[in-house]
Protein backbone atom coordinates (compact mmCIF):
# COMPACT_ATOMS: atom_id res chain seq x y z
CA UNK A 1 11.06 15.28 -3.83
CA UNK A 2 8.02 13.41 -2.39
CA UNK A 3 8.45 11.77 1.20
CA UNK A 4 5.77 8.90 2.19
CA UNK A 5 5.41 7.95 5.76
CA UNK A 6 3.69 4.47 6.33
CA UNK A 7 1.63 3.74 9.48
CA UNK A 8 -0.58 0.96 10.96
CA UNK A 9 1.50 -1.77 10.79
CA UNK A 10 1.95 -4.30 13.78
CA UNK A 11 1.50 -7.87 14.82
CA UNK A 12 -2.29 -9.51 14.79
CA UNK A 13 -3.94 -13.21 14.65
CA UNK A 14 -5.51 -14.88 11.36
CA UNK A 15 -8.84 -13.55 10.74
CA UNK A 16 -8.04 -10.18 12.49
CA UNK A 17 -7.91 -6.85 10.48
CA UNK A 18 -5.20 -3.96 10.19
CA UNK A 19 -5.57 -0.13 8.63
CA UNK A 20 -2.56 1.24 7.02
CA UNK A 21 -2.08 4.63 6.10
CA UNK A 22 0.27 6.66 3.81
CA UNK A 23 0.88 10.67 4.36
CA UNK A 24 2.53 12.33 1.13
CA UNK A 25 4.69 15.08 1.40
CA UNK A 26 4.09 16.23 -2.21
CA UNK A 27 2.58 19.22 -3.34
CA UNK A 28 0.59 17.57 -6.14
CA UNK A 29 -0.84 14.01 -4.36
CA UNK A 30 -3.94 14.50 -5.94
CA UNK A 31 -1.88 14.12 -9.43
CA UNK A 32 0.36 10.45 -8.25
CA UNK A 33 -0.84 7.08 -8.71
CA UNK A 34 -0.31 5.41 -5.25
CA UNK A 35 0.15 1.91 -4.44
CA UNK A 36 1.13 -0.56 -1.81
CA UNK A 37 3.50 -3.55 -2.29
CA UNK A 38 4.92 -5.97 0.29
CA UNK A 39 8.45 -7.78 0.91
CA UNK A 40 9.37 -10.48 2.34
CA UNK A 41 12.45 -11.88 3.37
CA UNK A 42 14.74 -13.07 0.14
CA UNK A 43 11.90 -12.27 -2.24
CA UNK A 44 11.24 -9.74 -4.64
CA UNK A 45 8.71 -6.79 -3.72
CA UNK A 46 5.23 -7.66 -4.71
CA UNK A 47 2.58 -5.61 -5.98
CA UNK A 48 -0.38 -5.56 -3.89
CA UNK A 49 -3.19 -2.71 -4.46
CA UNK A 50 -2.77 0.36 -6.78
CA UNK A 51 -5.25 3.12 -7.18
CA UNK A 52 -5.13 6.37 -10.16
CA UNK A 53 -5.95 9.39 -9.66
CA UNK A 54 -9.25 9.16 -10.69
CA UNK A 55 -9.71 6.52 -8.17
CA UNK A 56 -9.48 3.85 -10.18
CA UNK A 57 -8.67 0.69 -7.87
CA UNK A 58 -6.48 -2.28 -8.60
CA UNK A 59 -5.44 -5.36 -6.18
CA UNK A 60 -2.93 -8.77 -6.83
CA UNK A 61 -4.93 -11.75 -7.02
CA UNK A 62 -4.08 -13.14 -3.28
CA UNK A 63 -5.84 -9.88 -1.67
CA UNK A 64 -8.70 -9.15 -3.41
CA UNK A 65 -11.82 -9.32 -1.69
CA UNK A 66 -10.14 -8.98 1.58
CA UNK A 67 -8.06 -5.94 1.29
CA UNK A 68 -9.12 -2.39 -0.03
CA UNK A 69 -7.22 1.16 -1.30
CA UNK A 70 -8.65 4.32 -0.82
CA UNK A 71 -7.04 7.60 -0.88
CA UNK A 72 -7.81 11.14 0.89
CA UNK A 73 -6.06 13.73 -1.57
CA UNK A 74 -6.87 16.77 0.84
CA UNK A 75 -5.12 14.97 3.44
CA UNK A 76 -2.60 13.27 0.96
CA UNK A 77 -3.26 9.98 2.63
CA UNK A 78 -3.43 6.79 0.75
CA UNK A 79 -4.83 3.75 3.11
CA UNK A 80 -4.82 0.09 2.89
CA UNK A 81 -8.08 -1.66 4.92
CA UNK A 82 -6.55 -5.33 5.11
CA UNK A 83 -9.56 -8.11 6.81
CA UNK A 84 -9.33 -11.32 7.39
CA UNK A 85 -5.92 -11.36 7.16
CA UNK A 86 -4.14 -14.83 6.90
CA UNK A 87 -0.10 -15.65 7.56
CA UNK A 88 1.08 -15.55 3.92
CA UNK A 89 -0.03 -11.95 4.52
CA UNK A 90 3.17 -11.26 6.90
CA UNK A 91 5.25 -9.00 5.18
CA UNK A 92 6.80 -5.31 5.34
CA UNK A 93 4.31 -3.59 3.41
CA UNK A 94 5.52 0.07 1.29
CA UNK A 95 4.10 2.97 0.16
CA UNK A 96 4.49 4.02 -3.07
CA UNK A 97 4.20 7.11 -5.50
CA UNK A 98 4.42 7.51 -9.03
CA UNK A 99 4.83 10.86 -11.33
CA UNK A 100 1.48 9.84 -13.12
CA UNK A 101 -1.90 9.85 -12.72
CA UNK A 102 -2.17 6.57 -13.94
CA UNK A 103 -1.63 3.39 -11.51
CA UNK A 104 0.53 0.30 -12.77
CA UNK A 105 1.38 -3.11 -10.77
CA UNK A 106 5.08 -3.13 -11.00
CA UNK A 107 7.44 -1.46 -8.65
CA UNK A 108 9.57 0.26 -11.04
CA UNK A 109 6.85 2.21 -12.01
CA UNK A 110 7.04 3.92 -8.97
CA UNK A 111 9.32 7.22 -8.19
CA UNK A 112 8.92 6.96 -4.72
CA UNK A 113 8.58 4.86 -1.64
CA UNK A 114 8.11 5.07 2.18
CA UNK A 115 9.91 3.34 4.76
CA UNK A 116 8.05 0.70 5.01
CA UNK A 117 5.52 -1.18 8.17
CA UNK A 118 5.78 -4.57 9.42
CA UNK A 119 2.66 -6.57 9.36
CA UNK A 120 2.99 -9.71 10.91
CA UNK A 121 -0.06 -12.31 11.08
CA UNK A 122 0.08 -15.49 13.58
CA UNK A 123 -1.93 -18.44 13.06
């Protein structure tokens, strides 16, 4: 079983900039795709940046250029650098893991998932 713990998340103006980070519990990390996808209220949750094992990156339309995955696989840390964050960006943004090396954009690709962080962004 693979626990993810989500961090970073919090409440910040257009324009402004938020970190999150992921810490995997897994004995393999270096092995999982990880990804990050975001909920909001009555809506499905949406892919948002993906990256393989061999670092391969991938990102939803609405956040590239502004948002960026990177992952740390001695410290089993994925990360999310989000800038110039707008409003539609408020969500509660997850951690996920999947039994593959290989990253895909659809949650139920994904074995496992954190908890989950708010990010809210005020105009």
């Amino acid at each position: 079983q693979v626990e993810l713990v989500e961090s970073g998340g919090g409440s910040v103006q257009a324009g402004d900039s938020l970190r999150l980070s992921c810490v995997s519990s897994g004995r393999f990390f270096v092995n999982n795709a990880m990804a990050w996808f975001r909920q909001t209220p009555g809506k499905e949750r949406q892919f948002v940046a993906a990256i393989s094992r061999a670092e391969r990156t991938s990102y939803a339309d609405s956040v590239k250029g502004r948002f960026t995955i990177t992952r740390d696989n001695p410290k089993s840390t994925v990360n999310l650098q989000m800038n110039s964050l707008i409003p539609e960006d408020t969500a509660v943004y997850y951690c996920a893991a999947r039994d593959s090396p290989i990253d895909r954009d659809y949650a139920s690709a994904y074995d496992y998932w954190g908890q989950g962080t708010q990010v809210t962004v005020s105009s």
